[in-house]
N, C-alpha and C. Protein backbone atom coordinates (compact mmCIF):
# COMPACT_ATOMS: atom_id res chain seq x y z
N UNK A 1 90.63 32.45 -62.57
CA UNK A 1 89.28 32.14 -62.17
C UNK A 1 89.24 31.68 -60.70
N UNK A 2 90.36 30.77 -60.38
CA UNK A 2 90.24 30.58 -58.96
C UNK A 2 90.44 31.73 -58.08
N UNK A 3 91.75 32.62 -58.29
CA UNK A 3 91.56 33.83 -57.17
C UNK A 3 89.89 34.58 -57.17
N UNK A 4 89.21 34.45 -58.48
CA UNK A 4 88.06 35.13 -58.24
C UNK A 4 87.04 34.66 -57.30
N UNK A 5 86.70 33.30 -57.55
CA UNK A 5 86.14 32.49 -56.61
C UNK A 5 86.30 32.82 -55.49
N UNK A 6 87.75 32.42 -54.64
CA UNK A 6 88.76 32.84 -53.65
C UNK A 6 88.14 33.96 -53.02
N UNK A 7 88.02 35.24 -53.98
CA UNK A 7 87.77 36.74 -53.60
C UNK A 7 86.66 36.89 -53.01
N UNK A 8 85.53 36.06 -54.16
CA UNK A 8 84.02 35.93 -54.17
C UNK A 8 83.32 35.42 -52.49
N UNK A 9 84.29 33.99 -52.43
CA UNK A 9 83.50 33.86 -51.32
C UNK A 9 83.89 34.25 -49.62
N UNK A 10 85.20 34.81 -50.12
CA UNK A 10 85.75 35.67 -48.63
C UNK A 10 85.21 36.72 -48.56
N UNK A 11 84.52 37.14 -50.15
CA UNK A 11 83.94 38.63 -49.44
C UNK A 11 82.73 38.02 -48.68
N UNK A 12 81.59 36.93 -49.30
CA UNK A 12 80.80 36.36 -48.78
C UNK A 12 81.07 36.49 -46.87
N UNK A 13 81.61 35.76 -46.90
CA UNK A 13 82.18 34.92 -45.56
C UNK A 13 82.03 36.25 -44.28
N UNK A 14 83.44 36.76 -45.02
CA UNK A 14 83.24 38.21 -44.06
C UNK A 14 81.91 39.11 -43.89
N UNK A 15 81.19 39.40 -45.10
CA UNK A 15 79.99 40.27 -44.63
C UNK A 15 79.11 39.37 -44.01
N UNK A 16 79.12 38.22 -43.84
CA UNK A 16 78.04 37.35 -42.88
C UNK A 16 78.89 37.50 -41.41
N UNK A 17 79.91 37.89 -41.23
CA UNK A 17 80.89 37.70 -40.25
C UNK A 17 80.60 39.04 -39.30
N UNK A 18 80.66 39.87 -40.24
CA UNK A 18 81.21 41.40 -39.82
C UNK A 18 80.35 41.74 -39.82
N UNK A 19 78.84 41.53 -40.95
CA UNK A 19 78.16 42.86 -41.46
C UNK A 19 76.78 42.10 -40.37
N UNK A 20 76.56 40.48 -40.08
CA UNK A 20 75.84 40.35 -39.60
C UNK A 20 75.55 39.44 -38.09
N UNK A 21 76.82 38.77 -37.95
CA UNK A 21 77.07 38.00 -36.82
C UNK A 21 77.90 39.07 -35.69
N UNK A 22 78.71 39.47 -35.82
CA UNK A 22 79.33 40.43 -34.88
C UNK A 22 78.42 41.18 -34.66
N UNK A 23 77.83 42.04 -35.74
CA UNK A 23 76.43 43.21 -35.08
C UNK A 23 75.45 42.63 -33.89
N UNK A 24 74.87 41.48 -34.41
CA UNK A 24 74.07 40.93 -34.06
C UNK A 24 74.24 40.40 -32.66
N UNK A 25 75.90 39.84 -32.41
CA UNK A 25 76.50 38.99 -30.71
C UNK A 25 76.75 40.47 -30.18
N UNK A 26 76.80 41.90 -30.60
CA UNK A 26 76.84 43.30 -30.11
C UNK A 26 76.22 43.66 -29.36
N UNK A 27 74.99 43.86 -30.39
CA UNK A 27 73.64 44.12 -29.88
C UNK A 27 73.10 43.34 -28.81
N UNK A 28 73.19 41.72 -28.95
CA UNK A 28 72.61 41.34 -27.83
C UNK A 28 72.97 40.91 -26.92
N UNK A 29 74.85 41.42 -26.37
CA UNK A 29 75.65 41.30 -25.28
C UNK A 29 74.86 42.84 -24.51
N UNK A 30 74.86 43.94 -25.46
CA UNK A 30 74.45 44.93 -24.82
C UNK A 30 73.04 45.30 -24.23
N UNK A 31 72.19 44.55 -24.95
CA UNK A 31 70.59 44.61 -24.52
C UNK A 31 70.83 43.76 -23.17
N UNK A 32 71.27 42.45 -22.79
CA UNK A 32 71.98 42.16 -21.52
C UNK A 32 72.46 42.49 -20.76
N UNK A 33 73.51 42.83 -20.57
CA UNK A 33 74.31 43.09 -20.08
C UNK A 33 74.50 44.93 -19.54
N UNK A 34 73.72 45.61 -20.97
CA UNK A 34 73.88 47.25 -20.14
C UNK A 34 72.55 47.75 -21.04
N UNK A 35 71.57 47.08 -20.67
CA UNK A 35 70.31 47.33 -20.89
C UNK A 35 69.63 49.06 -21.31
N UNK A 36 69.70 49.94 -19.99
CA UNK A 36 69.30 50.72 -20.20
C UNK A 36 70.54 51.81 -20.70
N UNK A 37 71.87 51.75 -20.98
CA UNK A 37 71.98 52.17 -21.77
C UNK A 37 72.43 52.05 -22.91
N UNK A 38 72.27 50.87 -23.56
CA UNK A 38 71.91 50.38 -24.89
C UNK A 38 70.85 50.92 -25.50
N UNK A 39 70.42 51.60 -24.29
CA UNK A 39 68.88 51.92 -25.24
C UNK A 39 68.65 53.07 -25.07
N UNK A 40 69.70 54.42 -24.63
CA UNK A 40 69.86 55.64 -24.80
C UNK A 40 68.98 56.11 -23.24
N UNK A 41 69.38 55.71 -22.26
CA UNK A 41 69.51 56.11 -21.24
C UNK A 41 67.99 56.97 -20.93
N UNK A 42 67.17 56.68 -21.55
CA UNK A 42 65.60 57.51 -21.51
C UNK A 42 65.15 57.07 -20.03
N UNK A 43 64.63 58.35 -19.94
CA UNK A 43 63.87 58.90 -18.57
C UNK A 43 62.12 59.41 -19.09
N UNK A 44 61.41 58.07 -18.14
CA UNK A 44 60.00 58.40 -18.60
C UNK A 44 59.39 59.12 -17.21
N UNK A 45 58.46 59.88 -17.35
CA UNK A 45 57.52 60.24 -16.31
C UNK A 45 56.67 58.76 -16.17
N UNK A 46 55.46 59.32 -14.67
CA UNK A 46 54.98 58.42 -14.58
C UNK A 46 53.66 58.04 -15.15
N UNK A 47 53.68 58.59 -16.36
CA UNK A 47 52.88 57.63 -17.52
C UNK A 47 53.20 56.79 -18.79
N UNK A 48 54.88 56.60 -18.27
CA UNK A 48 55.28 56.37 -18.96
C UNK A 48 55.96 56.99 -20.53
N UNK A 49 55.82 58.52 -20.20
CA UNK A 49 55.96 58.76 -21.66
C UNK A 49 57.65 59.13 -21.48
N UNK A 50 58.61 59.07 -22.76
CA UNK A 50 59.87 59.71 -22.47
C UNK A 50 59.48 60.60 -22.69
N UNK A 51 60.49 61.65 -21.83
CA UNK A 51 60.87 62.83 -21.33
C UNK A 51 62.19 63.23 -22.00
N UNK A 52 63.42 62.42 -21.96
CA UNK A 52 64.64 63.11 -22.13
C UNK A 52 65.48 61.85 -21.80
N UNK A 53 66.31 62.13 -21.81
CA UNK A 53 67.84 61.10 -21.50
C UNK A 53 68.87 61.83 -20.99
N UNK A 54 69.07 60.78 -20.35
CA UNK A 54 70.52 61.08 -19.36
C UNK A 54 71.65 61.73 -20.06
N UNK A 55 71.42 61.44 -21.42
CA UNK A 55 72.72 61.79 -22.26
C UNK A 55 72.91 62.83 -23.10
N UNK A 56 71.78 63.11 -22.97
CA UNK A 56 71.86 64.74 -24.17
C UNK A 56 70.84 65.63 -23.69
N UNK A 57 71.45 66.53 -23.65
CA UNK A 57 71.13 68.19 -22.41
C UNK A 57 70.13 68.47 -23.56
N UNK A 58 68.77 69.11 -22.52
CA UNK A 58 67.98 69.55 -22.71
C UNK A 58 67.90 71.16 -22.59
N UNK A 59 67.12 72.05 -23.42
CA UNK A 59 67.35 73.69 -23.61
C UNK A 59 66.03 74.03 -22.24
N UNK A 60 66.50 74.48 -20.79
CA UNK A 60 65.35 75.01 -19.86
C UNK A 60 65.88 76.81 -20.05
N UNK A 61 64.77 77.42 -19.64
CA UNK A 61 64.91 78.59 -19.94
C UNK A 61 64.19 79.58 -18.51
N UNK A 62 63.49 78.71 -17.93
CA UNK A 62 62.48 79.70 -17.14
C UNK A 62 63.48 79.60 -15.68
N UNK A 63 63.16 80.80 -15.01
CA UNK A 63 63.85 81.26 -13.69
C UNK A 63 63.86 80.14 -12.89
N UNK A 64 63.07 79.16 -12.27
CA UNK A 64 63.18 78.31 -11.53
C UNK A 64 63.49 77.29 -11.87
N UNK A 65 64.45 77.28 -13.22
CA UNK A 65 65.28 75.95 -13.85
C UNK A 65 66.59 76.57 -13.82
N UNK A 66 67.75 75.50 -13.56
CA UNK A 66 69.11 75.29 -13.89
C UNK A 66 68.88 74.98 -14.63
N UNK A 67 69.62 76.51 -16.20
CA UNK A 67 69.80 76.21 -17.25
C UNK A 67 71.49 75.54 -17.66
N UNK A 68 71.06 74.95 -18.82
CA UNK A 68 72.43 74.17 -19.21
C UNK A 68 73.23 74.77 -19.95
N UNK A 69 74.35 74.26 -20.55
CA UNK A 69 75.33 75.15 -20.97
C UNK A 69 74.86 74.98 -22.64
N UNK A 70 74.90 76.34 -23.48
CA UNK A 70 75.00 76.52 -24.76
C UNK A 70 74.81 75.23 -25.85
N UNK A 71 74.02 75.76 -26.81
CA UNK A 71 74.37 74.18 -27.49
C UNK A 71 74.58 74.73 -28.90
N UNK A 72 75.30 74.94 -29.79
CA UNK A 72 75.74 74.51 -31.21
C UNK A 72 75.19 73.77 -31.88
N UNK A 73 74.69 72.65 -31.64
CA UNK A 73 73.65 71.85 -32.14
C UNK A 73 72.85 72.58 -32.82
N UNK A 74 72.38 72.15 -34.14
CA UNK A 74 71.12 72.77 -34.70
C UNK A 74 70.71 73.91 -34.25
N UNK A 75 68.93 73.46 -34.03
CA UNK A 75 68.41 74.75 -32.84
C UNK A 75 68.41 74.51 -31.45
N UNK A 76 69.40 73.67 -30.78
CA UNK A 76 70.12 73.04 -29.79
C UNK A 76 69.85 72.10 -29.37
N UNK A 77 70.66 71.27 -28.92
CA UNK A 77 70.45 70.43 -28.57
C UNK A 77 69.87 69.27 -29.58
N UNK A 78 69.94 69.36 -30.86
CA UNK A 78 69.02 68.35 -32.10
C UNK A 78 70.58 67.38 -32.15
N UNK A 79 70.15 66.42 -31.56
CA UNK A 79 70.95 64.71 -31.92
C UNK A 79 71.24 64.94 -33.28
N UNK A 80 71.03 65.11 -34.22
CA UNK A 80 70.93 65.12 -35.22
C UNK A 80 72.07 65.85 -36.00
N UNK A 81 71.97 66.91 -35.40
CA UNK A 81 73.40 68.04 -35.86
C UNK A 81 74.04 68.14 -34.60
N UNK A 82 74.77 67.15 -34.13
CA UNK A 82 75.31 67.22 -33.18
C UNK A 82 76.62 67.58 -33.95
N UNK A 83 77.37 68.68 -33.17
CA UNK A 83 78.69 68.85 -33.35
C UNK A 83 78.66 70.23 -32.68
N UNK A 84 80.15 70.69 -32.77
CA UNK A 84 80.29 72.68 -31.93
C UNK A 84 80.22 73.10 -33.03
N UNK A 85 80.17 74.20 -32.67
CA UNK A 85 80.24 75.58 -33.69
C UNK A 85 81.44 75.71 -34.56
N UNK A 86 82.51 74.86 -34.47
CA UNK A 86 83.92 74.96 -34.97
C UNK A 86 84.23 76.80 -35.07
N UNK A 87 83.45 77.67 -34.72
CA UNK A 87 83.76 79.11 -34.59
C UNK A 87 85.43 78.92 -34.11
N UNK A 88 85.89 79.84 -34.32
CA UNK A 88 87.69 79.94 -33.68
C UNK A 88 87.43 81.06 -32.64
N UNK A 89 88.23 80.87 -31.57
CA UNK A 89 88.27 82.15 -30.62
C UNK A 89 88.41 83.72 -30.88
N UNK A 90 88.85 83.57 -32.32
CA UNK A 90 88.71 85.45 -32.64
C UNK A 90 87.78 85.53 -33.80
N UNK A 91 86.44 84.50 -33.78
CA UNK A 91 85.54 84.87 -34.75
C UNK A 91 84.51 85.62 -33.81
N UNK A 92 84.42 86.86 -34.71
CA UNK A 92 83.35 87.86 -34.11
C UNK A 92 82.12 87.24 -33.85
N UNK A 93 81.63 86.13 -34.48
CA UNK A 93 80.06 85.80 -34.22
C UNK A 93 80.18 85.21 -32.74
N UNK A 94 81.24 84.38 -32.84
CA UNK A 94 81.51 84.07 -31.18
C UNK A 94 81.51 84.46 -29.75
N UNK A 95 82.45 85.17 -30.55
CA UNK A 95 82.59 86.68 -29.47
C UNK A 95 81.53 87.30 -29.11
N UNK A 96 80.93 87.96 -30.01
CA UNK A 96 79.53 88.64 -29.79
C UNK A 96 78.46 87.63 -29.16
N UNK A 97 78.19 86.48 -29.36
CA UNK A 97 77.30 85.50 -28.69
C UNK A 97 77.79 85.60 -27.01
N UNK A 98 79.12 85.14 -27.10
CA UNK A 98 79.24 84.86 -25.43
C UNK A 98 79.66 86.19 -24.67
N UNK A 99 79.84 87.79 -25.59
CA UNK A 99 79.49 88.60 -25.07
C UNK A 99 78.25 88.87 -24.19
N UNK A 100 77.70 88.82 -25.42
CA UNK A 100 75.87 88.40 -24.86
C UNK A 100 75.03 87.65 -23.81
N UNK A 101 75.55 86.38 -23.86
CA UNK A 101 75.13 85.59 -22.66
C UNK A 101 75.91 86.06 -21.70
N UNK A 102 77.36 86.75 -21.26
CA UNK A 102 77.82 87.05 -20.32
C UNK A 102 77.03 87.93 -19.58
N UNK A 103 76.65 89.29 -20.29
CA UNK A 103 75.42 89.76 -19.93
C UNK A 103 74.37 89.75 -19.41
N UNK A 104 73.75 89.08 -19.99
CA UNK A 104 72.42 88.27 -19.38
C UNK A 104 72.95 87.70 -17.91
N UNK A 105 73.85 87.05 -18.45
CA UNK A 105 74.35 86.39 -16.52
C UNK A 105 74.55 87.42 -15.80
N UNK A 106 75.23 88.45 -16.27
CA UNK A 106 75.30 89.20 -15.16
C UNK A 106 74.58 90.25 -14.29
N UNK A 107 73.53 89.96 -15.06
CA UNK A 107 72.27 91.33 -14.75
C UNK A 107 71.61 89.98 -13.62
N UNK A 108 72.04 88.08 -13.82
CA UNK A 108 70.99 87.21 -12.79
C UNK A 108 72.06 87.14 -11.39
N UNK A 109 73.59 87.36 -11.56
CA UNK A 109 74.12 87.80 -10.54
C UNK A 109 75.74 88.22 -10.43
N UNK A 110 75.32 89.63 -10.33
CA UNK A 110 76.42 90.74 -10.53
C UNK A 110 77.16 90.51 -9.49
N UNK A 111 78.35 90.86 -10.12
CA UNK A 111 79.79 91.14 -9.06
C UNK A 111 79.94 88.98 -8.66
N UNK A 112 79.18 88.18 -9.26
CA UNK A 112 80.12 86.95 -9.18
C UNK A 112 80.75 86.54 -10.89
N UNK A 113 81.97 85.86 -10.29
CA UNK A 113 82.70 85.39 -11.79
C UNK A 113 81.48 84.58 -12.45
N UNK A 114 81.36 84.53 -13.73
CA UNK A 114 80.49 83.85 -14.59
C UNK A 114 81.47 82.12 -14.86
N UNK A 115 81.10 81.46 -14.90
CA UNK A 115 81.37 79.82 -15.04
C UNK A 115 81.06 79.66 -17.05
N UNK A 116 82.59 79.32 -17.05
CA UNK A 116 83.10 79.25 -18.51
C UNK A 116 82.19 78.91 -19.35
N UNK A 117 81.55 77.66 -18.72
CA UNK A 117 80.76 76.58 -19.07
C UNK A 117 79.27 77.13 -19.22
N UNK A 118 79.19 77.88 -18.79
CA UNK A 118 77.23 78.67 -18.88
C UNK A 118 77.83 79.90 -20.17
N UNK A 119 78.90 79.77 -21.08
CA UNK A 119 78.86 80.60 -22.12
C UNK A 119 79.28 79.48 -23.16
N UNK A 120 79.90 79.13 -22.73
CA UNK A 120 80.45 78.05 -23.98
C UNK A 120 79.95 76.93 -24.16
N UNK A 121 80.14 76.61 -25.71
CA UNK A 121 79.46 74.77 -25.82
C UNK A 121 80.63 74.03 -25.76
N UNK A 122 79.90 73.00 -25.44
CA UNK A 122 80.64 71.43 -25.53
C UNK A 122 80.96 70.89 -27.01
N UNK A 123 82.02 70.24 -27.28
CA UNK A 123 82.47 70.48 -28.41
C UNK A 123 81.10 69.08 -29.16
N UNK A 124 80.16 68.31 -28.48
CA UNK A 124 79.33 67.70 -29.24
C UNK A 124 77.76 68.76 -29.16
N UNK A 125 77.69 69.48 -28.89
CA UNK A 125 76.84 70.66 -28.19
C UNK A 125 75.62 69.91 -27.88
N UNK A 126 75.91 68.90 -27.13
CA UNK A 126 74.68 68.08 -26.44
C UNK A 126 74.94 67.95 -24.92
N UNK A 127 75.92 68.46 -24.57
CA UNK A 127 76.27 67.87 -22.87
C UNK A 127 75.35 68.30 -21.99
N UNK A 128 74.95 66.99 -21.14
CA UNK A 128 73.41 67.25 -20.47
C UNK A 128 74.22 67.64 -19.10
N UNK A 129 75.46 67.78 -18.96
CA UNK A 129 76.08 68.35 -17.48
C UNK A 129 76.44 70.00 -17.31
N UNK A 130 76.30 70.26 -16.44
CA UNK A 130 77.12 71.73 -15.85
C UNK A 130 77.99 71.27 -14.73
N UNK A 131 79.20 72.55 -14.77
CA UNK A 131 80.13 72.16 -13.98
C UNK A 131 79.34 72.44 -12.53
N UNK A 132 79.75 72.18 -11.20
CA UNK A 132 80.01 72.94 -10.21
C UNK A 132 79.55 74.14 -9.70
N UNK A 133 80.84 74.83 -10.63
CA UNK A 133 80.31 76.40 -10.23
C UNK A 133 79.75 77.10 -11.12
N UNK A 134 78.87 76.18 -12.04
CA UNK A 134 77.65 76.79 -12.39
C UNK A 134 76.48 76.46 -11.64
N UNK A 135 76.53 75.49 -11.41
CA UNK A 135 75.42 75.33 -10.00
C UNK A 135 75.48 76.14 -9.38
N UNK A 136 76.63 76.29 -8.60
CA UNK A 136 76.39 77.43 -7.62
C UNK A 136 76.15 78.46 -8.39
N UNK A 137 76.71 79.31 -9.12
CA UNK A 137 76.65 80.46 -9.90
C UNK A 137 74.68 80.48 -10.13
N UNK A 138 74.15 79.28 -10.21
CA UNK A 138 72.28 79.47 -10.36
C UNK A 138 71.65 79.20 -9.02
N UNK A 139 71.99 78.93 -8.40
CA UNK A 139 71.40 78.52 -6.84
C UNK A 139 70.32 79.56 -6.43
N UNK A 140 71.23 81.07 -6.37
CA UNK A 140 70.41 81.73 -5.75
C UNK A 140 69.18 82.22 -6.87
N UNK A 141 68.94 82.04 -7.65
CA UNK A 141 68.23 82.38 -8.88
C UNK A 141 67.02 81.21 -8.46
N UNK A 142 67.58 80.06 -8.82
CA UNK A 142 66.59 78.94 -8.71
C UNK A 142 65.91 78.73 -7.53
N UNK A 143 66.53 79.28 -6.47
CA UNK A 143 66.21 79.43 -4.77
C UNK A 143 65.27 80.38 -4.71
N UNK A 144 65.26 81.43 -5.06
CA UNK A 144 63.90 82.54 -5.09
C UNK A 144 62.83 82.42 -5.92
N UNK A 145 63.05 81.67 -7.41
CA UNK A 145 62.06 81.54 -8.19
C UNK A 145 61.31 80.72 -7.24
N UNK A 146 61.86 79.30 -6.62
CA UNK A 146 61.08 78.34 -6.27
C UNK A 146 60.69 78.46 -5.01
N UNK A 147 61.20 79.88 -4.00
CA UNK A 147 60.44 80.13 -2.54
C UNK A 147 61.31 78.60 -1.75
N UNK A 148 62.70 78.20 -2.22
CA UNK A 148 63.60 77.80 -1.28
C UNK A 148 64.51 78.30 -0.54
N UNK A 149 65.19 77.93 0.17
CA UNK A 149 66.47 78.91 0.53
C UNK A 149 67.54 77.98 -0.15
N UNK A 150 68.69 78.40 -0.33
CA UNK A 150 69.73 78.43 -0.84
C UNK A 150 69.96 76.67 -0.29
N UNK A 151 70.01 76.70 0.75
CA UNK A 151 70.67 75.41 1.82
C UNK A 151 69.89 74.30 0.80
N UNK A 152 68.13 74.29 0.31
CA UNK A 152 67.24 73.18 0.43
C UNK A 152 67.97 73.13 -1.30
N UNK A 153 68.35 74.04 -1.79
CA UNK A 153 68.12 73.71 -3.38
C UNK A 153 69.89 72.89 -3.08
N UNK A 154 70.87 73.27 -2.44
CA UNK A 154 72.21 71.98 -2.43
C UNK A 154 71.84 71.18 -2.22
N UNK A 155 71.21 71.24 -1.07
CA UNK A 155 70.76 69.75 -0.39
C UNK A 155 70.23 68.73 -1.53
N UNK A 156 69.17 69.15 -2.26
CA UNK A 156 68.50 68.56 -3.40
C UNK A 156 69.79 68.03 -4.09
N UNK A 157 70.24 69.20 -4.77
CA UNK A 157 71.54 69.25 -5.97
C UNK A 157 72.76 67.80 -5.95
N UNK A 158 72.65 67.93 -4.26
CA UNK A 158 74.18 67.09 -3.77
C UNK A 158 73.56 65.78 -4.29
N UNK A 159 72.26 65.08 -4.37
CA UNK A 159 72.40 64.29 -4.76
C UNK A 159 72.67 63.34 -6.20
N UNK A 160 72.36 64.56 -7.09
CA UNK A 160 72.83 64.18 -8.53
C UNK A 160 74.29 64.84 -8.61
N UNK A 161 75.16 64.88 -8.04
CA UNK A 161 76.27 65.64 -8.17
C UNK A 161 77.26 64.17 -8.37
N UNK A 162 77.85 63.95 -10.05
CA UNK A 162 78.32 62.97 -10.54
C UNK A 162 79.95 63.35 -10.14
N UNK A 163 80.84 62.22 -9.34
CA UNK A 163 82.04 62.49 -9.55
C UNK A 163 83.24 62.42 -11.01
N UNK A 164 84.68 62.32 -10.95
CA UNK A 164 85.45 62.50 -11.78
C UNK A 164 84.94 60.64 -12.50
N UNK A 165 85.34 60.66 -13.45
CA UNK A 165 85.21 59.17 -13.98
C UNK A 165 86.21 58.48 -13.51
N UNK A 166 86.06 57.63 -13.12
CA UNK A 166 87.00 56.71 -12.95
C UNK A 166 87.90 56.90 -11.34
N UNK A 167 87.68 58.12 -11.13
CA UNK A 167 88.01 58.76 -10.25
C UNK A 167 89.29 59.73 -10.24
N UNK A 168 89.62 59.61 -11.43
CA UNK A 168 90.46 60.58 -11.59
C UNK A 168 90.08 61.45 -12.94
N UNK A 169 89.10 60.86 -14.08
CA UNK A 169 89.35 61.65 -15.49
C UNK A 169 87.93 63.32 -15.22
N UNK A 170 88.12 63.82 -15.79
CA UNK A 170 87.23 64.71 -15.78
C UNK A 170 87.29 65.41 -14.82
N UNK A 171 85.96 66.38 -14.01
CA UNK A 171 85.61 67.31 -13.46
C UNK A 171 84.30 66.56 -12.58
N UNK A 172 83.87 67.03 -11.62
CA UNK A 172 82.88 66.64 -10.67
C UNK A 172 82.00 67.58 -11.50
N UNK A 173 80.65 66.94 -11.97
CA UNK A 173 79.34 67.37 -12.81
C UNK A 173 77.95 67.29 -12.10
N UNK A 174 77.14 67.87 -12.60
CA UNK A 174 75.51 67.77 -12.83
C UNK A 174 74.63 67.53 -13.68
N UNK A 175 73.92 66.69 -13.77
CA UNK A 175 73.03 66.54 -14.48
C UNK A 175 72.12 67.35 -14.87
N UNK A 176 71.66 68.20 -15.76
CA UNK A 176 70.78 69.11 -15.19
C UNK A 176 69.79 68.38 -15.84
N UNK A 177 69.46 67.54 -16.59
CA UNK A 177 67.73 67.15 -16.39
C UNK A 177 67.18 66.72 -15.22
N UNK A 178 68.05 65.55 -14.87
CA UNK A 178 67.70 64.78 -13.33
C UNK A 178 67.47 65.98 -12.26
N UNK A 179 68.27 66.81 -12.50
CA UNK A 179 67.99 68.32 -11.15
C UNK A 179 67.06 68.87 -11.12
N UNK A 180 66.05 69.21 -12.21
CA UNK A 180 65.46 70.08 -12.90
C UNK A 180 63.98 69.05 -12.42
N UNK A 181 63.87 67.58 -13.23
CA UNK A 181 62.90 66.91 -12.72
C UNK A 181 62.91 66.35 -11.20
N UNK A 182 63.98 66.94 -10.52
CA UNK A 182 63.76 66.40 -8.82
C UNK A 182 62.92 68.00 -8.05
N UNK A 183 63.55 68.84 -8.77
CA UNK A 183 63.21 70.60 -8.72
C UNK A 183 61.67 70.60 -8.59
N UNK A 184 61.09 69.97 -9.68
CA UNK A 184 59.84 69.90 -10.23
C UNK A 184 59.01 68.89 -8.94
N UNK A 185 59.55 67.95 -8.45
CA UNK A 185 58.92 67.45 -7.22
C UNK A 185 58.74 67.61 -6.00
N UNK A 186 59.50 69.29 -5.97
CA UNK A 186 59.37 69.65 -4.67
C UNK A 186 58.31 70.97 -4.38
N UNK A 187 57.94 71.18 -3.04
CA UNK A 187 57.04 72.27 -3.10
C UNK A 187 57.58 73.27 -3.79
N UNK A 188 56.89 74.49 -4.64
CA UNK A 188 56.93 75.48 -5.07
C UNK A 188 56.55 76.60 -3.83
């Protein structure tokens, strides 16, 4: 009877410990301390409404947007079914998809290499970044839709252009919502 007791009130103890004091000193080190993104990194226009977040890539489609890379997700991009395609490299549905989009890229600009990353998803198929030389690889696309020259749409670009983490992990990135809504503030 005593180990039960014993059992009884350590389980007590701990779920007030674990299940509601730790959550709780979590949550409100992080509402402090890293405010906006504790709270999923949302980007409002100026009426306040959200728009999108820093953290999960949005599906643009029209000529004078840098589109983002592929999403696996649901019907893309859905938080919700976040995960890749787990497809394997010699599954035909694969194949045939990024056959396809290779295509399409190459009819928006022939005779350059296509950027891995504008066919393939990210293995959470939410990544709101493109590499590099997918930027460039859309420049001149996004430069004629929008009646810029090539020079004004870097110029723009260079400033959301995120380095390696830490300074060594990763790849130098883009944001493409932040690009897309700075795109949107400039003359057409």
């Amino acid at each position: 009877m005593k180990n039960l007791v014993s059992a009884v009130l350590m389980f007590i103890v701990s779920s007030v410990i674990f299940g509601v004091i730790y959550p709780l000193t979590v949550t409100g080190l992080a509402q402090v301390f890293f405010s906006e993104k504790a709270n999923g990194s949302l980007i409002k226009n100026d009426k306040s409404e959200i728009i999108g977040s820093k953290l999960i890539g949005q599906q643009f489609s029209g000529a004078g947007y840098f589109h983002s890379r592929p999403s696996a997700a649901g019907n893309g991009y859905d938080a919700s079914a976040s995960s890749g395609s787990n497809l394997g490299p010699t599954n035909k549905k694969l194949i045939d998809r990024i056959a396809s989009d290779a295509e399409k890229l190459k009819v928006e600009n022939p005779n350059q290499p296509i950027p891995v990353d504008l066919v393939t998803t990210s293995g959470s198929g939410l990544d709101p970044h493109i590499s590099l030389n997918s930027l460039e690889f859309q420049i001149p696309r996004v430069a004629k839709e929008r009646n810029l020259s090539e020079t004004e749409v870097r110029k723009i670009a260079e400033k959301f252009i995120e380095g390696r983490d830490f300074g060594f992990f990763g790849e130098p990135r883009i944001n493409v919502l932040l690009l897309n809504l700075e795109l949107d503030t400039q003359k057409k």
